[in-house]
Protein backbone atom coordinates (compact mmCIF):
# COMPACT_ATOMS: atom_id res chain seq x y z
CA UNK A 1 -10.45 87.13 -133.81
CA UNK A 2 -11.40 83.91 -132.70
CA UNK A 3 -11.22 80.34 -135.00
CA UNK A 4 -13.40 77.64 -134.05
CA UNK A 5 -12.42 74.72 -135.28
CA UNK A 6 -14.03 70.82 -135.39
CA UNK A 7 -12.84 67.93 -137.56
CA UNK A 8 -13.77 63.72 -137.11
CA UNK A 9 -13.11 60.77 -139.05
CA UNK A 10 -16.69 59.75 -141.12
CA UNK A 11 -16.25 56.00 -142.30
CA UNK A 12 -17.49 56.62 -145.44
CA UNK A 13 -16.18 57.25 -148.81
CA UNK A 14 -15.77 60.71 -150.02
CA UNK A 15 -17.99 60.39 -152.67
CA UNK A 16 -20.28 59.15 -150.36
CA UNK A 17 -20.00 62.27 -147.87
CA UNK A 18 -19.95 65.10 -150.02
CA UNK A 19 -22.92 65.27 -151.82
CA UNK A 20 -24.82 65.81 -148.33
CA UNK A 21 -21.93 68.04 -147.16
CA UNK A 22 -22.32 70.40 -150.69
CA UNK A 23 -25.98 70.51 -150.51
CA UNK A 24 -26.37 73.94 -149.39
CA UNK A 25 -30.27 73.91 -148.93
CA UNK A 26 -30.41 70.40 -147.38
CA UNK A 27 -28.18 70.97 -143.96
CA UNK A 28 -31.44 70.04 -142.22
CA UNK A 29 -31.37 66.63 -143.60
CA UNK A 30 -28.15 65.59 -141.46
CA UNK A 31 -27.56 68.34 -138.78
CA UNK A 32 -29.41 67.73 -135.47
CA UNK A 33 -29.44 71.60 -134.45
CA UNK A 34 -31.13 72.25 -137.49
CA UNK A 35 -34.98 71.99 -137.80
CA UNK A 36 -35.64 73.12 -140.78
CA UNK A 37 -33.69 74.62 -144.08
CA UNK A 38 -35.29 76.50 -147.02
CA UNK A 39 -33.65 78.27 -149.99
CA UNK A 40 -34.99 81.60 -150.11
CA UNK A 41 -32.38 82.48 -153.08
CA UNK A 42 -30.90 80.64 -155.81
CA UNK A 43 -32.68 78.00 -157.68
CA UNK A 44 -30.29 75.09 -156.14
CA UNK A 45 -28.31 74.60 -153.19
CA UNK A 46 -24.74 75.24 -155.37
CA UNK A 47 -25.02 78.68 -156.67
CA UNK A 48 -22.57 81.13 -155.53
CA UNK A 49 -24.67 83.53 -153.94
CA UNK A 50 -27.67 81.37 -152.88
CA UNK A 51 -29.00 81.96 -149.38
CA UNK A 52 -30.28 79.57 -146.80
CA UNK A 53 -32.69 80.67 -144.03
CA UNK A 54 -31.84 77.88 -141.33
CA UNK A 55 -34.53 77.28 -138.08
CA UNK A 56 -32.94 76.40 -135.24
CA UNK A 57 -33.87 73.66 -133.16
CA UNK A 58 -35.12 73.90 -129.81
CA UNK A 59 -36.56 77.14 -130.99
CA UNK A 60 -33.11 79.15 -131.33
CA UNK A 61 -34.09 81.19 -133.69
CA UNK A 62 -33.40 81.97 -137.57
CA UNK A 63 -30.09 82.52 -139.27
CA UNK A 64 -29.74 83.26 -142.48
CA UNK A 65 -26.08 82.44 -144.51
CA UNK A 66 -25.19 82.88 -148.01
CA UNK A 67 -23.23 80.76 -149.74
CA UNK A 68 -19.86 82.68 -151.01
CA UNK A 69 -17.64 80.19 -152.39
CA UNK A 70 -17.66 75.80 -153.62
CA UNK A 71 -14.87 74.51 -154.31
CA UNK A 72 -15.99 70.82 -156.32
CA UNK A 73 -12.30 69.66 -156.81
CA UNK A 74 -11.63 70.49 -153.17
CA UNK A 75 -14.50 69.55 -151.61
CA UNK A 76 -15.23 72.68 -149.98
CA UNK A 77 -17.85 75.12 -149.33
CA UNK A 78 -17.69 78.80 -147.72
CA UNK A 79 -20.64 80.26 -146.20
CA UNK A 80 -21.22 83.42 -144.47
CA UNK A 81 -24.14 84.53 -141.80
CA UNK A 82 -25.83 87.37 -142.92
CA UNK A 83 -28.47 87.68 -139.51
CA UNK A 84 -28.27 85.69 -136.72
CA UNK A 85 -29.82 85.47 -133.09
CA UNK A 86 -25.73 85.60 -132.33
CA UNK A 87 -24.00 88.11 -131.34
CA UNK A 88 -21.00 88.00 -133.90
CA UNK A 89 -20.12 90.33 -137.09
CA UNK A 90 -18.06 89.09 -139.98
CA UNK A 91 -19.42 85.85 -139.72
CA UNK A 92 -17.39 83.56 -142.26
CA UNK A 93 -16.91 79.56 -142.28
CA UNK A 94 -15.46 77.16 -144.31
CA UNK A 95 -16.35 73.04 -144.36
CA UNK A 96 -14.01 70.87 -145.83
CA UNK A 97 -13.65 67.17 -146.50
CA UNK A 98 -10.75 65.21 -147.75
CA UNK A 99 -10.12 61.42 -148.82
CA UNK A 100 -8.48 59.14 -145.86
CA UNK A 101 -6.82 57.31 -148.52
CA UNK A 102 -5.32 54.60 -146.27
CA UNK A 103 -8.92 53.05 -145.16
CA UNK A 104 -11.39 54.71 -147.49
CA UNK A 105 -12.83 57.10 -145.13
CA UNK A 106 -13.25 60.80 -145.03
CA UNK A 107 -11.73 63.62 -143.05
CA UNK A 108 -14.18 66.49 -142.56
CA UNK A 109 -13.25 69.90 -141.19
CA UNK A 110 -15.21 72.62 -140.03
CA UNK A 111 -14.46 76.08 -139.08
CA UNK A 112 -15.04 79.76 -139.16
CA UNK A 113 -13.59 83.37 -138.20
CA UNK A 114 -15.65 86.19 -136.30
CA UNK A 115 -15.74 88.98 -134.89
CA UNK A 116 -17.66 89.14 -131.58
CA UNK A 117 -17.41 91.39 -128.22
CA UNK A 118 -14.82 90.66 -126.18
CA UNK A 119 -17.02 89.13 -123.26
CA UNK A 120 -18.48 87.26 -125.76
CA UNK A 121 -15.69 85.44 -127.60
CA UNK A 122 -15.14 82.47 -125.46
CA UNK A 123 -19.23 81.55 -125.38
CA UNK A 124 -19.35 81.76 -129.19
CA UNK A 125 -15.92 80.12 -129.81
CA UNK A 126 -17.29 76.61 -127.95
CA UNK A 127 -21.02 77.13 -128.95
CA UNK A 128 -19.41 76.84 -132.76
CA UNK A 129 -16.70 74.69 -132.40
CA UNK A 130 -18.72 71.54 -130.16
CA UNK A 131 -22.31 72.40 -130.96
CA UNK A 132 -22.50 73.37 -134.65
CA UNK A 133 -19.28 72.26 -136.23
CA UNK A 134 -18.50 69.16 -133.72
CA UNK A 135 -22.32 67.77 -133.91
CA UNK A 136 -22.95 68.15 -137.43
CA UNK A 137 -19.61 66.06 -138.23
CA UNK A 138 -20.52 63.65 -135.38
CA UNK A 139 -24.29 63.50 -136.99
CA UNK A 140 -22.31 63.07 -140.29
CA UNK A 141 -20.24 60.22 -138.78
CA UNK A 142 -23.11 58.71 -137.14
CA UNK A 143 -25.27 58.68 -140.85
CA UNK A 144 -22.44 56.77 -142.56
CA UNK A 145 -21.25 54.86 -139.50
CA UNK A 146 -20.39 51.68 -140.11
């Protein structure tokens, strides 16, 4: 089972970051493969259980994730894909973001675990680690970059 895996240095405070980052229905508003987001459960973007129908840019399509876990204290959320245009089952990802004490920054991390055809593993593994999870915390970076 593969794990994808980003994570970057946004200069900008936590507090700052995060209330994009937890914003389940607004991923549009920061990610640059995402063209649009809607809510198409839950009344807000922080419900356990809310789902998201994301477009993708560059017309790639429509996934649709649900929200399974948000962790305020940690500064997490957990999503999971529940129909995508890829080719993966068990779809589950976590992004995370942490104080960088030292300078008043943030650390964000990004990741997920799948299950995919073996010919397919490799593909998916970069597609999510460079162009979901790397751009969106370089689009992050570049939002707060100062």
């Amino acid at each position: 089972m593969p794990r994808p895996y980003s994570s970057a240095v946004i200069t900008a405070p936590l507090a700052e970051v995060w209330p994009h980052v937890r914003d389940f229905g607004g991923l549009h508003r920061w990610h640059p493969a995402i063209a649009t987001c809607e809510l198409i459960r839950g009344a807000s973007g922080s419900e356990i259980g809310a789902q998201r129908r994301l477009t993708l840019a560059e017309g790639g399509g429509t996934v649709v994730e649900e929200l399974t876990a948000l962790d305020e204290r940690g500064h997490a959320l957990t999503y999971e894909i529940l129909e995508s245009p890829f080719p993966v089952r068990r779809y589950v990802s976590t992004v995370r973001l942490a104080p960088v004490t030292a300078v008043g920054h943030t650390f964000g991390e990004w990741w997920t675990e799948f299950d995919a055809d073996g010919a397919d593993e490799g593909d998916l593994a970069g597609l999510f680690a460079n162009g979901v999870f790397g751009a969106g915390l370089a689009a992050l970076g570049e939002r707060f970059g100062r």
